[in-house]
N, C-alpha and C. Protein backbone atom coordinates (compact mmCIF):
# COMPACT_ATOMS: atom_id res chain seq x y z
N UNK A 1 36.12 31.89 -33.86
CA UNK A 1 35.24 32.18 -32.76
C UNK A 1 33.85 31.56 -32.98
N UNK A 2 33.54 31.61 -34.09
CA UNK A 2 31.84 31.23 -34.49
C UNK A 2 31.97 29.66 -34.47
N UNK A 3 33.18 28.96 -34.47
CA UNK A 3 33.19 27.52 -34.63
C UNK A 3 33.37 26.72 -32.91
N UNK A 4 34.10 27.97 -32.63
CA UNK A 4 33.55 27.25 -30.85
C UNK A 4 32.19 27.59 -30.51
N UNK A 5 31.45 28.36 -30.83
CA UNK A 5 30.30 28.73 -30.42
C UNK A 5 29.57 27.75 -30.80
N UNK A 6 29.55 27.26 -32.40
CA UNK A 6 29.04 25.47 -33.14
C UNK A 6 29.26 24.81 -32.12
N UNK A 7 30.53 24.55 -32.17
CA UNK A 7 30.38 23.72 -31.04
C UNK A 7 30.40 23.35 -29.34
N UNK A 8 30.33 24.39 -28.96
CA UNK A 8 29.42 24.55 -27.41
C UNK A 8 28.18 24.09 -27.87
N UNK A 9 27.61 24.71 -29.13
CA UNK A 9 25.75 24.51 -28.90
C UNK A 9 25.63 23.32 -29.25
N UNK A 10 26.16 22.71 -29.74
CA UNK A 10 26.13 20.98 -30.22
C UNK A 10 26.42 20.32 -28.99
N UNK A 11 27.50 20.00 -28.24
CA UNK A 11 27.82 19.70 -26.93
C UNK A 11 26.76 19.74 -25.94
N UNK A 12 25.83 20.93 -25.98
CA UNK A 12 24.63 21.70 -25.29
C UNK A 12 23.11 20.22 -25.68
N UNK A 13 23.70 20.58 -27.04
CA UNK A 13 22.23 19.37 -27.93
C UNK A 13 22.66 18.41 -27.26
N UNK A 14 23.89 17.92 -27.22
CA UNK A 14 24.04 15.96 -26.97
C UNK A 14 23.97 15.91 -25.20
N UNK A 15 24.03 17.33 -24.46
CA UNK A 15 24.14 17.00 -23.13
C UNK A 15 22.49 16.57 -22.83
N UNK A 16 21.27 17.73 -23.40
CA UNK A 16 19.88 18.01 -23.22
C UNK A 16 19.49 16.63 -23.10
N UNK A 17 19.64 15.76 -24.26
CA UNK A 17 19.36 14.11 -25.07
C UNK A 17 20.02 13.21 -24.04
N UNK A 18 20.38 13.49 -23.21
CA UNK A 18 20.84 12.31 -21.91
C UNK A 18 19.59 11.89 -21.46
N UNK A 19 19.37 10.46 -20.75
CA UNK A 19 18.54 10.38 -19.98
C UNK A 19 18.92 10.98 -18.24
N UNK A 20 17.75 11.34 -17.64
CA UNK A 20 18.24 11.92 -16.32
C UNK A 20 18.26 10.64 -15.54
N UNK A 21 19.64 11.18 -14.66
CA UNK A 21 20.17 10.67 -13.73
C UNK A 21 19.55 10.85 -12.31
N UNK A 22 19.33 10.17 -10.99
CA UNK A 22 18.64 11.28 -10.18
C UNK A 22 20.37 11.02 -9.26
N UNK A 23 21.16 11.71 -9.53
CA UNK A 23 22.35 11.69 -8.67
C UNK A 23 22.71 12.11 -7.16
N UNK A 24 21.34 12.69 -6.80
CA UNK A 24 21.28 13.13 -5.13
C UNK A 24 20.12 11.80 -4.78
N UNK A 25 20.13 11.17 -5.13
CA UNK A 25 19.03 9.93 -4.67
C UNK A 25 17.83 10.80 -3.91
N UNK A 26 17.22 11.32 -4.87
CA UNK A 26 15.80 12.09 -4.77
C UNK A 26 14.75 10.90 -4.49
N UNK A 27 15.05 9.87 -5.37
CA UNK A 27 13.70 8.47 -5.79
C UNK A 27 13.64 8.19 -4.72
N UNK A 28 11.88 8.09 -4.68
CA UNK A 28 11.62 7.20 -3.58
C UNK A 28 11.89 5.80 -4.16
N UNK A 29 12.34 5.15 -2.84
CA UNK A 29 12.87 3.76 -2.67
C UNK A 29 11.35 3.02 -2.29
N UNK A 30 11.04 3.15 -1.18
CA UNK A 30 9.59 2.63 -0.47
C UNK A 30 8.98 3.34 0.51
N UNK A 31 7.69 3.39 0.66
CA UNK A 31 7.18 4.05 1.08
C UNK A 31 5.92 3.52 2.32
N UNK A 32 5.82 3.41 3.54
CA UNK A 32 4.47 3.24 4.43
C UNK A 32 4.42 4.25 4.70
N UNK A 33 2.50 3.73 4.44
CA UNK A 33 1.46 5.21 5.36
C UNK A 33 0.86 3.33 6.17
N UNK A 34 0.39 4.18 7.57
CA UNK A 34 -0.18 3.54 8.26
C UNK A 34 -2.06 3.93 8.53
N UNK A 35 -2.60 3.32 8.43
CA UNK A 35 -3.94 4.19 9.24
C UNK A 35 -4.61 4.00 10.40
N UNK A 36 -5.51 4.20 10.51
CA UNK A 36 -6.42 4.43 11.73
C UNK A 36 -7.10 3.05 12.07
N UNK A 37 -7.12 3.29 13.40
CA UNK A 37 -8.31 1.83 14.13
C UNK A 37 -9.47 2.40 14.33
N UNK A 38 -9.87 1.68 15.47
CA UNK A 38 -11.27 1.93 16.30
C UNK A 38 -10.55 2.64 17.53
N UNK A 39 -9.33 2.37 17.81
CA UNK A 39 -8.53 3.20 19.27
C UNK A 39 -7.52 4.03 18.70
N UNK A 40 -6.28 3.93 19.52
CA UNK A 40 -5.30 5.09 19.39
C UNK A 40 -4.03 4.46 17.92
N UNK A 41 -4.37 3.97 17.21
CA UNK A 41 -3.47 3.71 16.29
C UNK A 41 -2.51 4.98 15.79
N UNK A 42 -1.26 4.80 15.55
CA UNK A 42 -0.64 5.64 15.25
C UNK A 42 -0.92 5.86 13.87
N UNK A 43 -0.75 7.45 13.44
CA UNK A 43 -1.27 7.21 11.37
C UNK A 43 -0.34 8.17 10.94
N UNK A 44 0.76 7.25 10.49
CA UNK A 44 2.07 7.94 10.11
C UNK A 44 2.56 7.45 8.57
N UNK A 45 3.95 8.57 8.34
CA UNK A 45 4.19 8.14 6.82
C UNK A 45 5.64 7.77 6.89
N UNK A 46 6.49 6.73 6.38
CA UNK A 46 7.99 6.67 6.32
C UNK A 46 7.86 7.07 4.92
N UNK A 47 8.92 7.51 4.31
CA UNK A 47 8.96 7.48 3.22
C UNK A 47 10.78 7.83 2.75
N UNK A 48 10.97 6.73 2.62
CA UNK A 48 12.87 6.37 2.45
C UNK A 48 12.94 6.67 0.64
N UNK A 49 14.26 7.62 0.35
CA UNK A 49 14.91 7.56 -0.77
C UNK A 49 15.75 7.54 -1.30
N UNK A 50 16.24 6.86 -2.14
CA UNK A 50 17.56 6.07 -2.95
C UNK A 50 19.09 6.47 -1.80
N UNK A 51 19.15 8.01 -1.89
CA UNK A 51 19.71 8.51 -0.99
C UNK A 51 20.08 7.89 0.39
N UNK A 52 18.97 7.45 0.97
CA UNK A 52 19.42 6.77 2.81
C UNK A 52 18.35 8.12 3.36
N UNK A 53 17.90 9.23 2.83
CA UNK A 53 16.90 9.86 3.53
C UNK A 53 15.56 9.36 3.63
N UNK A 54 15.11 9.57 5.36
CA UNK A 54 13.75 9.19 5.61
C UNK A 54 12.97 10.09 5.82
N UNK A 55 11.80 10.73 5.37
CA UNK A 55 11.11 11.30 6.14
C UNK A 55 9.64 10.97 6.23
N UNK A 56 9.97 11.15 7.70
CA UNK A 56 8.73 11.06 9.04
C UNK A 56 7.47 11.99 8.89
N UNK A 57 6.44 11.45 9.07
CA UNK A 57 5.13 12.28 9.07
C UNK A 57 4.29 11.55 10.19
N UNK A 58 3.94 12.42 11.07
CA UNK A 58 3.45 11.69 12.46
C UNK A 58 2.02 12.70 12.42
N UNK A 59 0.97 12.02 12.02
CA UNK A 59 -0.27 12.53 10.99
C UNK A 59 -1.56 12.41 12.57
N UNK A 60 -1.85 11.54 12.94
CA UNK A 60 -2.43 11.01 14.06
C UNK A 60 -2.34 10.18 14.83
N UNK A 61 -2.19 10.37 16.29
CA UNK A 61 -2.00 9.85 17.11
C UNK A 61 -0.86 9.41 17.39
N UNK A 62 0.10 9.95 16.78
CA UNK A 62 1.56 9.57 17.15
C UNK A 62 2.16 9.98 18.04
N UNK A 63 2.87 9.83 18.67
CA UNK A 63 4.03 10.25 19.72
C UNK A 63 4.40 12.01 19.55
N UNK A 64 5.26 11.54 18.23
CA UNK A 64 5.91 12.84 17.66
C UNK A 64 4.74 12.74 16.45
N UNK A 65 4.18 14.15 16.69
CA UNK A 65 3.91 14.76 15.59
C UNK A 65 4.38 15.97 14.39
N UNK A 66 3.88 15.96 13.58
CA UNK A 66 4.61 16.55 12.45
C UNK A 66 5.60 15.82 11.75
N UNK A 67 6.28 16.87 10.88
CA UNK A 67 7.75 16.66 10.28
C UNK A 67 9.14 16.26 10.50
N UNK A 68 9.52 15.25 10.01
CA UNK A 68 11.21 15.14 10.58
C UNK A 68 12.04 14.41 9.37
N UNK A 69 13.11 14.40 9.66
CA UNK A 69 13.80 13.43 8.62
C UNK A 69 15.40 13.05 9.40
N UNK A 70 15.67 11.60 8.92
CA UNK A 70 16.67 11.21 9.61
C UNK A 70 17.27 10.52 8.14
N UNK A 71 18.73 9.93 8.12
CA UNK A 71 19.39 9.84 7.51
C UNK A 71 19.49 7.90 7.62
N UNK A 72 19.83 6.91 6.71
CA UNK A 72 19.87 5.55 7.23
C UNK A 72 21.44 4.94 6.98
N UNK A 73 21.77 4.07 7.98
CA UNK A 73 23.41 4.20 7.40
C UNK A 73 23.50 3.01 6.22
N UNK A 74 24.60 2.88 5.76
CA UNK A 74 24.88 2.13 4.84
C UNK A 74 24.43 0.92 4.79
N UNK A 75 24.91 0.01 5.77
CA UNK A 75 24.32 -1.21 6.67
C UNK A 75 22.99 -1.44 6.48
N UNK A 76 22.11 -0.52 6.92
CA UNK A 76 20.57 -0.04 6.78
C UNK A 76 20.27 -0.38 5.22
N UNK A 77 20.79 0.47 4.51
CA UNK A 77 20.46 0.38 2.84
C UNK A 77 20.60 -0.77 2.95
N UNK A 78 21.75 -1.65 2.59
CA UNK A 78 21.78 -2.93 2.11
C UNK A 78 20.77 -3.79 2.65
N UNK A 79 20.44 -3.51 3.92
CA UNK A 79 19.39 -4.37 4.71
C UNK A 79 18.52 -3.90 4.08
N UNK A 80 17.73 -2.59 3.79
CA UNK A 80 16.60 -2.45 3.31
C UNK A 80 16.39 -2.97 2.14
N UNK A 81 17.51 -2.83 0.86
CA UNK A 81 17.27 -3.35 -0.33
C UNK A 81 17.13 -4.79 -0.50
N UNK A 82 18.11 -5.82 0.38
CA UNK A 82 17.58 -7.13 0.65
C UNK A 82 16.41 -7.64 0.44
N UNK A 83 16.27 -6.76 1.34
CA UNK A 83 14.31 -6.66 1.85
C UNK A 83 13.41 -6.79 0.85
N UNK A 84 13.29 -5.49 0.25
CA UNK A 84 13.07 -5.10 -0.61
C UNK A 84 13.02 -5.65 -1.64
N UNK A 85 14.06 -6.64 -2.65
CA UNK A 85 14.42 -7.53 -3.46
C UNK A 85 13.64 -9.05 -2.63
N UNK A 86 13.67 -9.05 -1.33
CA UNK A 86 13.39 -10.81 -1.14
C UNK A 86 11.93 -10.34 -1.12
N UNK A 87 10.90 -9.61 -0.90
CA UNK A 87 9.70 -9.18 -0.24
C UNK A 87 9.03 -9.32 -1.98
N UNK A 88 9.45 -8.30 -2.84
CA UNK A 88 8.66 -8.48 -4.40
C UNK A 88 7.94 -7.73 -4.09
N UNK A 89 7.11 -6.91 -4.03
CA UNK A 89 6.32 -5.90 -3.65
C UNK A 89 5.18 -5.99 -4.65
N UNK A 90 6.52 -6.53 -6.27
CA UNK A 90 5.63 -6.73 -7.33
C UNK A 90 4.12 -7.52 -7.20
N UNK A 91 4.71 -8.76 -7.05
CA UNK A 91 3.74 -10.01 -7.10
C UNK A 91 2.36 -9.88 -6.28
N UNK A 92 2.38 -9.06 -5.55
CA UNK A 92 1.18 -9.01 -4.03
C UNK A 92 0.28 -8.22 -5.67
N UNK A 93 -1.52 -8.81 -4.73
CA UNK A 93 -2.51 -7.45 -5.41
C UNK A 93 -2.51 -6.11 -4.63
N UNK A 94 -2.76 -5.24 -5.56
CA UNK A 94 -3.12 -4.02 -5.13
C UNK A 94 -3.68 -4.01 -3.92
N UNK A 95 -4.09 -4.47 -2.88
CA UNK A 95 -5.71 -5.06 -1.90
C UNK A 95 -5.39 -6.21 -1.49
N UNK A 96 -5.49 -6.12 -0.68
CA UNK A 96 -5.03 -7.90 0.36
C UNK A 96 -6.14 -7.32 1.65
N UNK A 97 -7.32 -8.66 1.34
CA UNK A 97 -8.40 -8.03 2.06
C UNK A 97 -8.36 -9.20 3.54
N UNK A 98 -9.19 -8.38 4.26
CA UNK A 98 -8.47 -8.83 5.49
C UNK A 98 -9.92 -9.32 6.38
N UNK A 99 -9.97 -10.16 7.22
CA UNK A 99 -10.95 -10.50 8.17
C UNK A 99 -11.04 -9.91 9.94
N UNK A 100 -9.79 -9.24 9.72
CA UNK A 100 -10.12 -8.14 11.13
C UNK A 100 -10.25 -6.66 11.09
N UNK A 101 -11.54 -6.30 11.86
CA UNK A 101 -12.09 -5.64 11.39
C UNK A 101 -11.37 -4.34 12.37
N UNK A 102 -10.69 -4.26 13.25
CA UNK A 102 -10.31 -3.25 14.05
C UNK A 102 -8.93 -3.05 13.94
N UNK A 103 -8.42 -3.68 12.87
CA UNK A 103 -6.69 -3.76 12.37
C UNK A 103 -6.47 -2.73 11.88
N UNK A 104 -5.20 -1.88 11.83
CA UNK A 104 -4.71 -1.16 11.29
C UNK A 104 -4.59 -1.01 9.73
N UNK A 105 -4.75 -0.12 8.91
CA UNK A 105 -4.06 -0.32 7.56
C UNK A 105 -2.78 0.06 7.05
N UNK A 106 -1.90 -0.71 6.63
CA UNK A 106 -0.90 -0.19 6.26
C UNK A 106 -1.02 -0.11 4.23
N UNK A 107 0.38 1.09 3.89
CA UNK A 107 0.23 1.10 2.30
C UNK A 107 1.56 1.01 2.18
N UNK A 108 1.65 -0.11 1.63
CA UNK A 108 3.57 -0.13 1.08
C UNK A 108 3.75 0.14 -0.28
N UNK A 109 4.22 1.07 -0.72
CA UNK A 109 4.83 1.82 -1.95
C UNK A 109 6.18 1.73 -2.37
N UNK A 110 6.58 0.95 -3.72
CA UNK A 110 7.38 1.07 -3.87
C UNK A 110 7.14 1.11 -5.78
N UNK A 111 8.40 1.01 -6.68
CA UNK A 111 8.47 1.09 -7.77
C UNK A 111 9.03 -0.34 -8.46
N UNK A 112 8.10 -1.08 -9.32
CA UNK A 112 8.20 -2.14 -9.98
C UNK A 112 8.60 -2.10 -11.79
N UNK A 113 9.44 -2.22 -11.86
CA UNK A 113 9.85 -1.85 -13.27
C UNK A 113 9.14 -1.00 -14.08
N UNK A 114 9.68 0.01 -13.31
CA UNK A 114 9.52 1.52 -13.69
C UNK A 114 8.14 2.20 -13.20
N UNK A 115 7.21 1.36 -13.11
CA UNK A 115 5.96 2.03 -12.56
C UNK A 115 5.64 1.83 -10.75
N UNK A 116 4.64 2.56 -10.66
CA UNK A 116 4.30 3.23 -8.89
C UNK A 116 4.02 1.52 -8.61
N UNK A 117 4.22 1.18 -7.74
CA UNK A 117 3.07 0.29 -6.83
C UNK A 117 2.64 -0.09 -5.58
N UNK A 118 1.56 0.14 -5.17
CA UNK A 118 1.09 -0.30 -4.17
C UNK A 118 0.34 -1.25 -3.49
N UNK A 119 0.66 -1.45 -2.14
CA UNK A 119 -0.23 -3.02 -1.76
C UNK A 119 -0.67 -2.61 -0.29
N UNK A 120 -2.00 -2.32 -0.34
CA UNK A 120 -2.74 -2.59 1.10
C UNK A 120 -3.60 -3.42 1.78
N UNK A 121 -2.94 -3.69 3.13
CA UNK A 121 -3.85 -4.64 3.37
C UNK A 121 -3.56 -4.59 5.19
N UNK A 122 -3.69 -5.07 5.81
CA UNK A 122 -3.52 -5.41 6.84
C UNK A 122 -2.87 -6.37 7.67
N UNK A 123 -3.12 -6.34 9.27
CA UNK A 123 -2.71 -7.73 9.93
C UNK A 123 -2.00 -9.05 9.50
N UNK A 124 -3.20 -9.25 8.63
CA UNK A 124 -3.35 -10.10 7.75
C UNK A 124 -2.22 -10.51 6.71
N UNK A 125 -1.56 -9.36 6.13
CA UNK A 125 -0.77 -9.59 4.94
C UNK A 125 0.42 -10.53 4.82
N UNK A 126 0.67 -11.25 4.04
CA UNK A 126 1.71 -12.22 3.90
C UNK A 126 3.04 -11.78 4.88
N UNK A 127 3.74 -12.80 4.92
CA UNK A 127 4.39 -12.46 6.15
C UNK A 127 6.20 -11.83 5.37
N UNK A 128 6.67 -11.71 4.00
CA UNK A 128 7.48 -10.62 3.55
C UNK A 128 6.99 -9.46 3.29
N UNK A 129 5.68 -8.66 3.10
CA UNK A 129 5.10 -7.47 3.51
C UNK A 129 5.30 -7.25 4.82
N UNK A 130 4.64 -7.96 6.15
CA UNK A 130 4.93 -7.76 7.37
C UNK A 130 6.33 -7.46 7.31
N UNK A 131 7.19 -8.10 7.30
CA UNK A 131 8.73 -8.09 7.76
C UNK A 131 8.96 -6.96 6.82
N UNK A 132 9.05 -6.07 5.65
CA UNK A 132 9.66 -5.08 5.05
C UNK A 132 8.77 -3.90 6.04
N UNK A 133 7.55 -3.92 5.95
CA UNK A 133 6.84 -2.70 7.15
C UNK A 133 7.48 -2.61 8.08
N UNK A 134 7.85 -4.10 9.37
CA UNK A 134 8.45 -4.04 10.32
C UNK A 134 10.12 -3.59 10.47
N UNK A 135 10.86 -3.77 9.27
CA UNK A 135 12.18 -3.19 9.44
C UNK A 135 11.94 -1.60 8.88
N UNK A 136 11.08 -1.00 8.52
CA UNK A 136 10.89 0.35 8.35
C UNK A 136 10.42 0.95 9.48
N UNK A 137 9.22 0.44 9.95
CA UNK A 137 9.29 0.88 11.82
C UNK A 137 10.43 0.68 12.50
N UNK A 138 11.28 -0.66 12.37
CA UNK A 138 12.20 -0.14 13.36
C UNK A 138 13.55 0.39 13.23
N UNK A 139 13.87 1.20 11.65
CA UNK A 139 14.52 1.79 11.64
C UNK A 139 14.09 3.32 12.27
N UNK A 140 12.68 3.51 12.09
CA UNK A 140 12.25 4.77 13.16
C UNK A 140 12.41 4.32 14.17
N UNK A 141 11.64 3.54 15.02
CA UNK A 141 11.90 3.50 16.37
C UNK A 141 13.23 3.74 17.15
N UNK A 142 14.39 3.10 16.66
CA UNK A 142 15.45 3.12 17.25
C UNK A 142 16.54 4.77 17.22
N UNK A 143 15.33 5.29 16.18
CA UNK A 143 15.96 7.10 16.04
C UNK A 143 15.11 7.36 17.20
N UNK A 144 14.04 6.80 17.85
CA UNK A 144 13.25 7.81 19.37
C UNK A 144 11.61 8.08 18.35
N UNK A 145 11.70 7.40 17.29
CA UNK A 145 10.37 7.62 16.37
C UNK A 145 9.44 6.50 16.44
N UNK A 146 8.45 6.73 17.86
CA UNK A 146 7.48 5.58 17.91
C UNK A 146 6.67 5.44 16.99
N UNK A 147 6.45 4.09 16.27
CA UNK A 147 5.44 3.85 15.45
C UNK A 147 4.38 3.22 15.33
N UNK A 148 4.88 2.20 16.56
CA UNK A 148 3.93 1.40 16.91
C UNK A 148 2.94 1.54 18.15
N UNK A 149 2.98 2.29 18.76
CA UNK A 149 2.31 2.70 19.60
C UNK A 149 1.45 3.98 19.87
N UNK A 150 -0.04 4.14 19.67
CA UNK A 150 -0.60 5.44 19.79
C UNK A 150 -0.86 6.29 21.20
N UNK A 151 -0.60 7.78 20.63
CA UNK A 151 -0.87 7.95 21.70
C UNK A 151 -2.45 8.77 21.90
N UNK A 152 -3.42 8.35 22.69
CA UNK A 152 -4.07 9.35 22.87
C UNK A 152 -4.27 10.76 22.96
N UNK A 153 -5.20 11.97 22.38
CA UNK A 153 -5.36 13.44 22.45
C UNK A 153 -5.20 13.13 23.88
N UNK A 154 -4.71 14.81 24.22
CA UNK A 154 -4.82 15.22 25.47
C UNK A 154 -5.92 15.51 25.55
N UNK A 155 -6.15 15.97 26.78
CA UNK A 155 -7.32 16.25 27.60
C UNK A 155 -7.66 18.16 27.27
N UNK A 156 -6.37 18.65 26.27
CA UNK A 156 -6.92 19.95 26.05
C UNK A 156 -7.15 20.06 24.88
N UNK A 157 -6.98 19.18 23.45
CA UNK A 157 -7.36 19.08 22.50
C UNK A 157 -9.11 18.52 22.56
């Protein structure tokens, strides 16, 4: 009896010493926040993980505000990771400074061998940043999740 008990707790030691797995695809994959103009810019968050889950944050001036989350299909992944892989997220600076002054900001987040990274910049930004932002808007849009378009407060706010 005391020698299965040895060895359960040994079994126990070599399970602890694994590296973790995230097996429900918890990781964020990539991430836009958008910000504010001089007008009605929408200032929202995608934030997609390993999984195919998105969730929506519709912060100001968005359509839909608040919380949501939608699911991306398979098709989607592979397209996003494409993306993702042709775009490098790595190589950009932190800051990609921009000459219009009433442009939106966007923040694309993703993870570069093993660490956080981010790149903001605007209008402006190279045109595989544009195109990975733009297939993340329009995997919202086509769920009914406007992103590109603000909407003005009402008249009772």
């Amino acid at each position: 009896m005391t020698l299965r008990l040895f060895l359960l707790l040994i079994l126990l030691g070599f399970s602890a010493c694994r590296p973790v797995i995230d097996p429900l695809g918890k990781d964020l994959l990539v991430e836009l926040q958008t910000g504010a103009c001089f007008g009605y810019c929408p200032v929202i968050r995608l934030s997609v993980y390993t999984s195919g889950r998105v969730e929506y944050e519709g912060k100001q001036f968005a359509e839909r505000q608040g919380k949501a989350s939608f699911q991306l299909t398979y098709d989607e992944m592979r397209q996003l990771r494409r993306q993702l892989k042709k775009t490098d997220v790595c190589q950009y600076p932190e800051r990609i400074p921009s000459e219009v002054m009433d442009a939106p900001w966007s923040t694309l987040t993703t993870t570069c061998r093993g660490q956080t990274k981010s790149v903001v910049g605007s209008v402006d930004r190279p045109k595989p940043l544009l195109d990975l932002e733009n297939l993340l808007r329009n995997f919202a849009d086509v769920r009914g999740y406007q992103t590109r378009r603000g909407v003005p407060p009402s008249a009772e706010e």
